[in-house]
PDB file of N, CA and C in Angstrom:
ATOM      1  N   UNK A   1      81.303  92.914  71.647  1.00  0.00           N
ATOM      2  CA  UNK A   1      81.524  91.759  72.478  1.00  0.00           C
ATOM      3  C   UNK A   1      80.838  90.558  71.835  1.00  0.00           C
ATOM      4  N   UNK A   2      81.272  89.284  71.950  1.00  0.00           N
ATOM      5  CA  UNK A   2      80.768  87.799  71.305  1.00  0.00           C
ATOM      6  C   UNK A   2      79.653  88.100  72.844  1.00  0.00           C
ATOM      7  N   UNK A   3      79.132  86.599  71.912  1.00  0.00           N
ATOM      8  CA  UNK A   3      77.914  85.972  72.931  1.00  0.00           C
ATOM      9  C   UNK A   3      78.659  85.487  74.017  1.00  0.00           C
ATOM     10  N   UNK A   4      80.077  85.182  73.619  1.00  0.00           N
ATOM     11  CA  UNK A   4      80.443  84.123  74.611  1.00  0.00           C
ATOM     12  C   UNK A   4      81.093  85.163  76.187  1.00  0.00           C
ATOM     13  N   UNK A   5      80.817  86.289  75.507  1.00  0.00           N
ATOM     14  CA  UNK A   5      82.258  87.887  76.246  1.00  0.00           C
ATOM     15  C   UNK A   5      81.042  87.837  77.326  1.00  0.00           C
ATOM     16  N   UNK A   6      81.473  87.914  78.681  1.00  0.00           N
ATOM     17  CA  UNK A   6      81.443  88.649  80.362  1.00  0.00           C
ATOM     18  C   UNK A   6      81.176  89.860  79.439  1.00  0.00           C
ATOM     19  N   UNK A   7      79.464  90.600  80.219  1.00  0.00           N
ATOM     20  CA  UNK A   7      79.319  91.803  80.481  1.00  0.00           C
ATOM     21  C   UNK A   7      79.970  92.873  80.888  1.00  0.00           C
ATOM     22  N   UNK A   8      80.029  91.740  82.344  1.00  0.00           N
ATOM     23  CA  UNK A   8      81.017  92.273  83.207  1.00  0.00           C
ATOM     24  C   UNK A   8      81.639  91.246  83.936  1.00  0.00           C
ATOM     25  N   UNK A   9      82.838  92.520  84.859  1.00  0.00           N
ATOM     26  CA  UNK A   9      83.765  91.316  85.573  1.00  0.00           C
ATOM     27  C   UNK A   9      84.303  92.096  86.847  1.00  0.00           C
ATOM     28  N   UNK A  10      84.636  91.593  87.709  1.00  0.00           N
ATOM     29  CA  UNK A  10      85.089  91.894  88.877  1.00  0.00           C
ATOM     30  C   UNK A  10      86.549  91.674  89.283  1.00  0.00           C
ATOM     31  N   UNK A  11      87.220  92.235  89.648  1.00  0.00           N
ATOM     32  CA  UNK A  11      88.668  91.795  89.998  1.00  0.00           C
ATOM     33  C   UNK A  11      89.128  92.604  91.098  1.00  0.00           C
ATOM     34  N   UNK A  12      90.342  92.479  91.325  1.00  0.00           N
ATOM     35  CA  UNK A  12      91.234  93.629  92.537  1.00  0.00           C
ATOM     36  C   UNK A  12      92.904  93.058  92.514  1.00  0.00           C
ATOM     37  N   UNK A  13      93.145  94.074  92.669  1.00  0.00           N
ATOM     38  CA  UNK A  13      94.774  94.603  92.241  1.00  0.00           C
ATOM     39  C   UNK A  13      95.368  94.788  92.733  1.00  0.00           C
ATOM     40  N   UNK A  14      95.730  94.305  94.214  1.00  0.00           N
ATOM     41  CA  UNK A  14      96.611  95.302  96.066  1.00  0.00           C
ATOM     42  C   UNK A  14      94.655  96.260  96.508  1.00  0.00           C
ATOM     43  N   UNK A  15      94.821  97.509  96.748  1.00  0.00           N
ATOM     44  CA  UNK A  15      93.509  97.887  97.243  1.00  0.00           C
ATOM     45  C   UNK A  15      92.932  98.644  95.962  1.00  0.00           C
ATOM     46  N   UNK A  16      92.851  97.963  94.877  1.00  0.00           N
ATOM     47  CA  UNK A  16      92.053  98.923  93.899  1.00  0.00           C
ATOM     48  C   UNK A  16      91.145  97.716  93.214  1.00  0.00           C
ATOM     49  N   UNK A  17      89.659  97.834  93.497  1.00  0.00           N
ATOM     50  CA  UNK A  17      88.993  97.038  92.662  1.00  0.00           C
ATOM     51  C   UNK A  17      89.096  97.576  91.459  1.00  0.00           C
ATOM     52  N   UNK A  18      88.368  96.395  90.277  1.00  0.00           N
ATOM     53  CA  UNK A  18      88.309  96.816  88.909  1.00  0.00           C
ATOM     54  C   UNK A  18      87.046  96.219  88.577  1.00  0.00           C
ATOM     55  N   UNK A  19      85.933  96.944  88.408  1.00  0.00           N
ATOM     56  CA  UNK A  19      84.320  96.561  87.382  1.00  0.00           C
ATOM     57  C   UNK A  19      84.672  96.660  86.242  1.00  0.00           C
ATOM     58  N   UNK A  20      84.953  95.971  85.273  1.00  0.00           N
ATOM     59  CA  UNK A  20      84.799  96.131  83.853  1.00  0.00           C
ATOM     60  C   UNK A  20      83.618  95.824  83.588  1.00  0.00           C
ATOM     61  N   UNK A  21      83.023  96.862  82.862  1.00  0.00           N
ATOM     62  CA  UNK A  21      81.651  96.628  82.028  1.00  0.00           C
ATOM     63  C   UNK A  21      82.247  96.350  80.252  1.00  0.00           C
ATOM     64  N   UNK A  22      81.385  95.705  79.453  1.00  0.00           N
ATOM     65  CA  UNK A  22      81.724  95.908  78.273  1.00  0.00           C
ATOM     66  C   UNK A  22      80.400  95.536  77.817  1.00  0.00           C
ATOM     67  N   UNK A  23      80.502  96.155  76.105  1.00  0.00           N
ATOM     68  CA  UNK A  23      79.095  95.819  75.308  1.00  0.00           C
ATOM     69  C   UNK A  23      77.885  96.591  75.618  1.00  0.00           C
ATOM     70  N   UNK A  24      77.168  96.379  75.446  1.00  0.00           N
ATOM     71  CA  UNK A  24      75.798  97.053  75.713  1.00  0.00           C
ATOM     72  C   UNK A  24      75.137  96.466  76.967  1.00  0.00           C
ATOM     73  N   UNK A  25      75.188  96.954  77.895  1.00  0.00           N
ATOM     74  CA  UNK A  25      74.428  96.678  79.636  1.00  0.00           C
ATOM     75  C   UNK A  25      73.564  97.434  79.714  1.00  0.00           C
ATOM     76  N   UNK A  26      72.224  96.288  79.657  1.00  0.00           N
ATOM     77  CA  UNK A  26      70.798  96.795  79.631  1.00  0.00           C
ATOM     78  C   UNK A  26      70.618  96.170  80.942  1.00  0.00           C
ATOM     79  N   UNK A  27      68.852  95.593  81.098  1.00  0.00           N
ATOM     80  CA  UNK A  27      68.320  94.812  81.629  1.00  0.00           C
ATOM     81  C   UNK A  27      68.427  93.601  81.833  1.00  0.00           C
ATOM     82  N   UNK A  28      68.845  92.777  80.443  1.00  0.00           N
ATOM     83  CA  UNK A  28      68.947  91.136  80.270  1.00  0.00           C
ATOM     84  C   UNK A  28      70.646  90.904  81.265  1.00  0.00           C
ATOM     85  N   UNK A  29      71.094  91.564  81.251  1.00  0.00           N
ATOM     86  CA  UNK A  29      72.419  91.933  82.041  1.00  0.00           C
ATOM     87  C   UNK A  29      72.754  92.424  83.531  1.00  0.00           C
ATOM     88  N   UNK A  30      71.424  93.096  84.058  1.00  0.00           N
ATOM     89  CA  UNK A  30      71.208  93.825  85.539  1.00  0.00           C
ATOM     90  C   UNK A  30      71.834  92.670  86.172  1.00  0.00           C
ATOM     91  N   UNK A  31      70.828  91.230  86.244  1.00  0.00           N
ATOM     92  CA  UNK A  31      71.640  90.522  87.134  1.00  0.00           C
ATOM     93  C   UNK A  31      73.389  90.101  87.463  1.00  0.00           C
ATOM     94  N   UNK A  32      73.598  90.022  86.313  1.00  0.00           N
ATOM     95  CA  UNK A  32      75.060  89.664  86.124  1.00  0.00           C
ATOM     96  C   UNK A  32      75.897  90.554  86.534  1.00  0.00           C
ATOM     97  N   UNK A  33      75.447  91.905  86.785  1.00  0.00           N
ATOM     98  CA  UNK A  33      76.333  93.644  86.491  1.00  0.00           C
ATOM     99  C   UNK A  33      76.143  93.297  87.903  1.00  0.00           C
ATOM    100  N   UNK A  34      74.453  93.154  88.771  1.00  0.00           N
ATOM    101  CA  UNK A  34      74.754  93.111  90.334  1.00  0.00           C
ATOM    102  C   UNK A  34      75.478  92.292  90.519  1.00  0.00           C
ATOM    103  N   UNK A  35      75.347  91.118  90.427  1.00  0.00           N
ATOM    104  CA  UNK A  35      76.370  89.616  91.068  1.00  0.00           C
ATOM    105  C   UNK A  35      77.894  90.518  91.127  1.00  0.00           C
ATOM    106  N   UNK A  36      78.517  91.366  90.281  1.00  0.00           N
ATOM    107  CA  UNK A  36      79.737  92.151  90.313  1.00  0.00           C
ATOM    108  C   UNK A  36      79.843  92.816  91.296  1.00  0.00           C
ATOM    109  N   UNK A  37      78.976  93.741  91.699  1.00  0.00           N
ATOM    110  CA  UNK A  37      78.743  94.957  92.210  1.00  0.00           C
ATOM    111  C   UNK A  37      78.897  94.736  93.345  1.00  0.00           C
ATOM    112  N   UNK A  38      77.724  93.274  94.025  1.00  0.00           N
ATOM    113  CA  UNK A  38      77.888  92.467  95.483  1.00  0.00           C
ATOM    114  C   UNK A  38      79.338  92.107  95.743  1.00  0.00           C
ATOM    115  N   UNK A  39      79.768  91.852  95.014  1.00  0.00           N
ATOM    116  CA  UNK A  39      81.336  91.072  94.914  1.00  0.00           C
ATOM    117  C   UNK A  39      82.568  92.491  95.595  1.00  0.00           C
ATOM    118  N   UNK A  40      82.129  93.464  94.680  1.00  0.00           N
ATOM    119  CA  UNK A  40      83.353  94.134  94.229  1.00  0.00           C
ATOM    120  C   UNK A  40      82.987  95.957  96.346  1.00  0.00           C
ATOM    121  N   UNK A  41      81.243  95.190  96.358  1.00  0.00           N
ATOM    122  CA  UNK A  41      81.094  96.299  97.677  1.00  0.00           C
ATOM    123  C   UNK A  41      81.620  95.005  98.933  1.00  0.00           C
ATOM    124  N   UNK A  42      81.511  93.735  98.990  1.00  0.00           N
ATOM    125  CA  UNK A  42      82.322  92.767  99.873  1.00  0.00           C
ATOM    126  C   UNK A  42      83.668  92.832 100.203  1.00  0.00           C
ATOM    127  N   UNK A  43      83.993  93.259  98.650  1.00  0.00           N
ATOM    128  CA  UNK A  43      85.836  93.153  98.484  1.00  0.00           C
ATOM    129  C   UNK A  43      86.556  94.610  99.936  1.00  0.00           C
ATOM    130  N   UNK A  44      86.404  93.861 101.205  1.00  0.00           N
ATOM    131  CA  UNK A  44      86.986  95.090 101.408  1.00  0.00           C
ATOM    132  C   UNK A  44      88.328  95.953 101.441  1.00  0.00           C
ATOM    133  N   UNK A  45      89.383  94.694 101.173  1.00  0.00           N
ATOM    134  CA  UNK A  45      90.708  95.156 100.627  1.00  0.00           C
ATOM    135  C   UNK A  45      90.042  96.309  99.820  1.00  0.00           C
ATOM    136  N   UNK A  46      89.160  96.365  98.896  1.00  0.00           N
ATOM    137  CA  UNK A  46      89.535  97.219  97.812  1.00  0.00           C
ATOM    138  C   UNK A  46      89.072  98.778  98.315  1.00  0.00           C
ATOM    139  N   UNK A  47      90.318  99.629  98.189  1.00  0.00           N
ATOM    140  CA  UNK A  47      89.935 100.720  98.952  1.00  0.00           C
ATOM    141  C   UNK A  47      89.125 101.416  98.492  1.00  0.00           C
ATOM    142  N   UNK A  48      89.178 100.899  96.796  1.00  0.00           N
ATOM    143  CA  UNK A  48      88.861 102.254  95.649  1.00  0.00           C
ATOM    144  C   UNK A  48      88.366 101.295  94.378  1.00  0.00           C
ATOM    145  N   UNK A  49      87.261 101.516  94.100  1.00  0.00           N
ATOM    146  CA  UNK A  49      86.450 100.543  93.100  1.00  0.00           C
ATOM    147  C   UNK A  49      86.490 101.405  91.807  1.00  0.00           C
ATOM    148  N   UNK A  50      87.336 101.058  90.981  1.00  0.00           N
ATOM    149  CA  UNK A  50      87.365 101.777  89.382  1.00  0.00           C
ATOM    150  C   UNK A  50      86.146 100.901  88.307  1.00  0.00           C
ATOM    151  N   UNK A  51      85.533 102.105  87.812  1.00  0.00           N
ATOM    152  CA  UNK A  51      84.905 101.423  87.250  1.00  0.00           C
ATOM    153  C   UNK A  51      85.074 101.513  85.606  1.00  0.00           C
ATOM    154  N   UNK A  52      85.641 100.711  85.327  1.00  0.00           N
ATOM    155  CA  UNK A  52      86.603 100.529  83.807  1.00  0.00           C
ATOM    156  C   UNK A  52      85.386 100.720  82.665  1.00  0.00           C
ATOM    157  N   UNK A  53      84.664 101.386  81.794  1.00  0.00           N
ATOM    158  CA  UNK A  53      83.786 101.761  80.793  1.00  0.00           C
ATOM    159  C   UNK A  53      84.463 101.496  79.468  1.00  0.00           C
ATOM    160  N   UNK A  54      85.908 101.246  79.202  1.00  0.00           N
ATOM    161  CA  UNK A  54      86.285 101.595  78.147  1.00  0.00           C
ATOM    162  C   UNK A  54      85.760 100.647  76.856  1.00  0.00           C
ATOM    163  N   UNK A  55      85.095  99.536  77.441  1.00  0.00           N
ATOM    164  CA  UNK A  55      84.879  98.621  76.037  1.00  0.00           C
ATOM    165  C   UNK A  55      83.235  98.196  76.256  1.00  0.00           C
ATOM    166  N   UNK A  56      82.924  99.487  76.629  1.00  0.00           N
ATOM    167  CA  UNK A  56      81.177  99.783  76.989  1.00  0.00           C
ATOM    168  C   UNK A  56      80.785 100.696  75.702  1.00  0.00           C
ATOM    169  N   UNK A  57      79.831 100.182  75.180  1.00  0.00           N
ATOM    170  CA  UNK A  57      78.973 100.872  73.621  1.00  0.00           C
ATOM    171  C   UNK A  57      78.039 101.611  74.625  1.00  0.00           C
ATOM    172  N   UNK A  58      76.901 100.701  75.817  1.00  0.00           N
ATOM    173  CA  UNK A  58      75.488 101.577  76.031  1.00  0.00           C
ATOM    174  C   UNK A  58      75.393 101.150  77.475  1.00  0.00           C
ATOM    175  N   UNK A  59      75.149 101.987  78.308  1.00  0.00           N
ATOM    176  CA  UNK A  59      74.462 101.466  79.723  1.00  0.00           C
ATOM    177  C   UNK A  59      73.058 102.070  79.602  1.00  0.00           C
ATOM    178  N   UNK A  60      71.725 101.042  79.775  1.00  0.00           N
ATOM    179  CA  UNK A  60      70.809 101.817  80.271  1.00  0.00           C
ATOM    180  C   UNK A  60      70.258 101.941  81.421  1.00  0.00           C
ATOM    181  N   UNK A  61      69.110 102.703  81.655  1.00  0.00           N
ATOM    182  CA  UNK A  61      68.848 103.044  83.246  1.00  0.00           C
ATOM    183  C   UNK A  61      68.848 101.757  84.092  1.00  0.00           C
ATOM    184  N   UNK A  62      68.925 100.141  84.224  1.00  0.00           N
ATOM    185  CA  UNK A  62      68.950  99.577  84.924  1.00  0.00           C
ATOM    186  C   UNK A  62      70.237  99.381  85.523  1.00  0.00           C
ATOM    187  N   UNK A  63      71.532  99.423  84.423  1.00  0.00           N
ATOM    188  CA  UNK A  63      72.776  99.479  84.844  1.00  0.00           C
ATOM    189  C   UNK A  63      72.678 100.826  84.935  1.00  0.00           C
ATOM    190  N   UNK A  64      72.810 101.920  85.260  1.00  0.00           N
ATOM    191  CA  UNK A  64      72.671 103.310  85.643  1.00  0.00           C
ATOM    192  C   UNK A  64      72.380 103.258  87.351  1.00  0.00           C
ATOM    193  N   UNK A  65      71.384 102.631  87.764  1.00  0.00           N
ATOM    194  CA  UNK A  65      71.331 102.789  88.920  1.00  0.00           C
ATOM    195  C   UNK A  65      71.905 102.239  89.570  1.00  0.00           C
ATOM    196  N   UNK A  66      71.942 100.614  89.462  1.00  0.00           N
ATOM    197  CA  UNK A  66      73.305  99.746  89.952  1.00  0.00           C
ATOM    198  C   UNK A  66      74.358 100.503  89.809  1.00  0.00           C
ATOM    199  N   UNK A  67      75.352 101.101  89.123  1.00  0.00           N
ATOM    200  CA  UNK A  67      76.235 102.327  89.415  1.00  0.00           C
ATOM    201  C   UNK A  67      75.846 103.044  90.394  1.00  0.00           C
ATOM    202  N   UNK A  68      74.291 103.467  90.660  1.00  0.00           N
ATOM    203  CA  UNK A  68      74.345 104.713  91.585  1.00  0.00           C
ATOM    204  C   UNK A  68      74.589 103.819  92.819  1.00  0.00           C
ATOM    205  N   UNK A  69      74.058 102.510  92.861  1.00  0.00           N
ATOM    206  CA  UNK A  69      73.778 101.697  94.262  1.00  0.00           C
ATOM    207  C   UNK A  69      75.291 101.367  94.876  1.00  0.00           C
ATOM    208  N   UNK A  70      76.133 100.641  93.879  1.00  0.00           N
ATOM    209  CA  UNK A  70      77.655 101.044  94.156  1.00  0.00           C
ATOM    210  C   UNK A  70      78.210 101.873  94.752  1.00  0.00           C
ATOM    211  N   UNK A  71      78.079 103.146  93.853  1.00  0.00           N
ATOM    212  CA  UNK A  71      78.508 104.350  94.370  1.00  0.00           C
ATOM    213  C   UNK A  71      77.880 104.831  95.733  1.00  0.00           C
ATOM    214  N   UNK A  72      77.158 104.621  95.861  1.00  0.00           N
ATOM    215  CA  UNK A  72      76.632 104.783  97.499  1.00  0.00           C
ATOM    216  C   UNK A  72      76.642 103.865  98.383  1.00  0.00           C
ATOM    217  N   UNK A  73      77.055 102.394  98.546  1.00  0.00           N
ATOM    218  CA  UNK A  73      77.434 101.587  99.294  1.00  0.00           C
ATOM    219  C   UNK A  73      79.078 101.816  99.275  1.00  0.00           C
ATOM    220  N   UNK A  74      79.636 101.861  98.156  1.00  0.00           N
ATOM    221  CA  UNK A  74      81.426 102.415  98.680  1.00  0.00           C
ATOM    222  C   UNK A  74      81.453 103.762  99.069  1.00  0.00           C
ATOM    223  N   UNK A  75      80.641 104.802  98.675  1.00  0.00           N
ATOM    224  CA  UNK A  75      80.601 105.683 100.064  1.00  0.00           C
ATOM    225  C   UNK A  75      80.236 105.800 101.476  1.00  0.00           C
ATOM    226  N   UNK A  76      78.903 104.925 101.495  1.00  0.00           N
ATOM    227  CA  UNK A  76      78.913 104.737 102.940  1.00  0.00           C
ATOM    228  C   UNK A  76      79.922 103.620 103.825  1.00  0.00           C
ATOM    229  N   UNK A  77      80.983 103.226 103.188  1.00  0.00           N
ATOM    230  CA  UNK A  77      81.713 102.488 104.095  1.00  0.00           C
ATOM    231  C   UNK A  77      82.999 103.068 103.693  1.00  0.00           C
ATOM    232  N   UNK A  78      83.018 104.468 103.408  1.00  0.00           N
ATOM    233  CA  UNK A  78      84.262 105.128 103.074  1.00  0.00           C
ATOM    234  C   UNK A  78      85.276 105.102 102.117  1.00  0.00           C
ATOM    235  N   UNK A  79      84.980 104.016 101.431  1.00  0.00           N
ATOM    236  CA  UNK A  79      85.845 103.788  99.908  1.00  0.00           C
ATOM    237  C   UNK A  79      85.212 104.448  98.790  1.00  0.00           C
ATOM    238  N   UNK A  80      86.075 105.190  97.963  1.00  0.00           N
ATOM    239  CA  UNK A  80      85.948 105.265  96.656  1.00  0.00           C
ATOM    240  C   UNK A  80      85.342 104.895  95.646  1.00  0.00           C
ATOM    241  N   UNK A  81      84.811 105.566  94.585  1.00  0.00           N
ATOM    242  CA  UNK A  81      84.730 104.522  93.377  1.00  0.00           C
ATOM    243  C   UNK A  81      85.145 105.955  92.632  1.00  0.00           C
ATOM    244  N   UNK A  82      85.459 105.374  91.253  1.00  0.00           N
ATOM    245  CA  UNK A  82      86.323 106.212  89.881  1.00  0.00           C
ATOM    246  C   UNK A  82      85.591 105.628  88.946  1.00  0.00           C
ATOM    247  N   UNK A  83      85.165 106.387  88.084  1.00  0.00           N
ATOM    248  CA  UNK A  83      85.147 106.328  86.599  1.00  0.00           C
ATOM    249  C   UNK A  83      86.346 106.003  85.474  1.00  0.00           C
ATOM    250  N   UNK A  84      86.473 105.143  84.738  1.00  0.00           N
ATOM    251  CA  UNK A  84      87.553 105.355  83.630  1.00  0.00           C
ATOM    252  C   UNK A  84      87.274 104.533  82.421  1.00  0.00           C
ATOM    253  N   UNK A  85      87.869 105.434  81.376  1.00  0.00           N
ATOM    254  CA  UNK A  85      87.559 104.601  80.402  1.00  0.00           C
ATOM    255  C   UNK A  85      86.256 105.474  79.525  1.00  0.00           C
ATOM    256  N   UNK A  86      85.380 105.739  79.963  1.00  0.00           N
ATOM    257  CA  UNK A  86      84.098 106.474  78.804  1.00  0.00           C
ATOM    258  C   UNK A  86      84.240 107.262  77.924  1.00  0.00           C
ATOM    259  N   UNK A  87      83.617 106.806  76.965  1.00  0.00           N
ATOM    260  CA  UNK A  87      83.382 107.538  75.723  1.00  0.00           C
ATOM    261  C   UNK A  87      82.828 109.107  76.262  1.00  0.00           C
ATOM    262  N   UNK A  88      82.932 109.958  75.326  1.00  0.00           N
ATOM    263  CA  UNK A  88      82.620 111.261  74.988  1.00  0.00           C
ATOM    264  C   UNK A  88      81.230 111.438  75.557  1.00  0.00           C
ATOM    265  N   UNK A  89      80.299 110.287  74.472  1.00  0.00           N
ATOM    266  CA  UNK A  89      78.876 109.978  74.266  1.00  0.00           C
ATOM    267  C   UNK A  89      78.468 109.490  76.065  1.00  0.00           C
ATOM    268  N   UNK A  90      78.812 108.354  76.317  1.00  0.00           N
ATOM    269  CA  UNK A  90      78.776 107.734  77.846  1.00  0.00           C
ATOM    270  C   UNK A  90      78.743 108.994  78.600  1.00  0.00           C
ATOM    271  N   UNK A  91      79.926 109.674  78.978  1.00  0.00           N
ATOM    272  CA  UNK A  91      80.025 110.489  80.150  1.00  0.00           C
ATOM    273  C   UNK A  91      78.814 111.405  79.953  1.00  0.00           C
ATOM    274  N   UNK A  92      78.769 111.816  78.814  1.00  0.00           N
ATOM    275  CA  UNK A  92      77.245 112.463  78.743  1.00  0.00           C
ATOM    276  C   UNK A  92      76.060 112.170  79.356  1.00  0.00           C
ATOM    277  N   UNK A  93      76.106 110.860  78.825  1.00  0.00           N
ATOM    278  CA  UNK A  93      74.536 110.208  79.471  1.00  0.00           C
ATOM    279  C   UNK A  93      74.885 110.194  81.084  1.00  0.00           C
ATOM    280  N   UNK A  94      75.781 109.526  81.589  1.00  0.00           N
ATOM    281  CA  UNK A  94      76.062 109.096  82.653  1.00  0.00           C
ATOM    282  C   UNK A  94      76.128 111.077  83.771  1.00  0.00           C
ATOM    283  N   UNK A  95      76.727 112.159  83.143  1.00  0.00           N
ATOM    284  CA  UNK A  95      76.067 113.659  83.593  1.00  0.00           C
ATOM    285  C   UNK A  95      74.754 113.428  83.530  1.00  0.00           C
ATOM    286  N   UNK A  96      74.023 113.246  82.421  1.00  0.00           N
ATOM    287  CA  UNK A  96      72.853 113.682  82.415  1.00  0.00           C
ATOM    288  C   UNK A  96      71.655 113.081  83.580  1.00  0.00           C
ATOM    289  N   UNK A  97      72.245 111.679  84.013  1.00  0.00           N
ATOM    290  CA  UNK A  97      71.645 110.985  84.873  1.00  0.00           C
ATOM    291  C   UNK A  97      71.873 111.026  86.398  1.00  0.00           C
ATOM    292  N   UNK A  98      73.041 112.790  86.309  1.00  0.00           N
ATOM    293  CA  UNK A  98      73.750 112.936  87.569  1.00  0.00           C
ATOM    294  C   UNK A  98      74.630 112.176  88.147  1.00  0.00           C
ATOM    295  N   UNK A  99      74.763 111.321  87.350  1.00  0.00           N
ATOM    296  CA  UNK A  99      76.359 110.298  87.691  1.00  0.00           C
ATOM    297  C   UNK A  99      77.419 110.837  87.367  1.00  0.00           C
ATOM    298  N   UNK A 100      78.334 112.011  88.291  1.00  0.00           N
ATOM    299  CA  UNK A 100      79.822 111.980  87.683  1.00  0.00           C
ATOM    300  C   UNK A 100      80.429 111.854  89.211  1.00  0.00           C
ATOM    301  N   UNK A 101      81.563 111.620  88.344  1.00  0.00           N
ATOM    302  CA  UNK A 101      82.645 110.850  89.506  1.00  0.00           C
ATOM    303  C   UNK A 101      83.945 111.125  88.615  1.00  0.00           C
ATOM    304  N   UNK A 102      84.968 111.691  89.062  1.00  0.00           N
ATOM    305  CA  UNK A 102      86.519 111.566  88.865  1.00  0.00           C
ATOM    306  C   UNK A 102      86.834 110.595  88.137  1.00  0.00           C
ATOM    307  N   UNK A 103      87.664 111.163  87.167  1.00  0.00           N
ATOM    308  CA  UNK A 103      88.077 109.466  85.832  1.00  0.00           C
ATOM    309  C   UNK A 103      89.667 109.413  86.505  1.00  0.00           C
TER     310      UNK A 103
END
């Protein structure tokens, strides 16, 4: 990703949100990944929050938990979230940190 490339981004599609992450989402990035996250657990059209990985190199544990915080605010209000898009390497880390979810 350029300097100039969104971390991330938020969108929705009829009832399917879309998180695109891209690049390496550390810390210097947490804020920007939440500002999404607030956006995309508001969106309540969206029935089902996909969370697009495919042009993601690294998440570390700060974006790791923001995923978990997601994933448990669209479960407690009954919507979805999906995985799609991760590398081989990613889904690994993202098991190892007890994050799996349906791609």
């Amino acid at each position: 990703m350029t300097a100039e490339a969104k971390t991330a981004s938020y969108t929705r599609r009829q009832t399917k949100g879309i998180l695109t992450l891209g690049g390496v989402v550390d810390i210097f990035e947490a804020s920007e990944l939440y500002a999404h996250i607030k956006r995309a657990v508001a969106d309540e059209k969206a029935l089902t929050v996909q969370i697009n990985l495919a042009q993601t190199e690294r998440l570390d544990t700060s974006a790791i938990q923001l995923l978990f915080a997601l994933r448990r605010a669209l479960t407690a209000a009954g919507r979805a979230c999906a995985l799609d898009g991760a590398s081989p390497a990613l889904t690994r880390t993202l098991a190892l940190a007890g994050f799996e979810l349906s791609s």
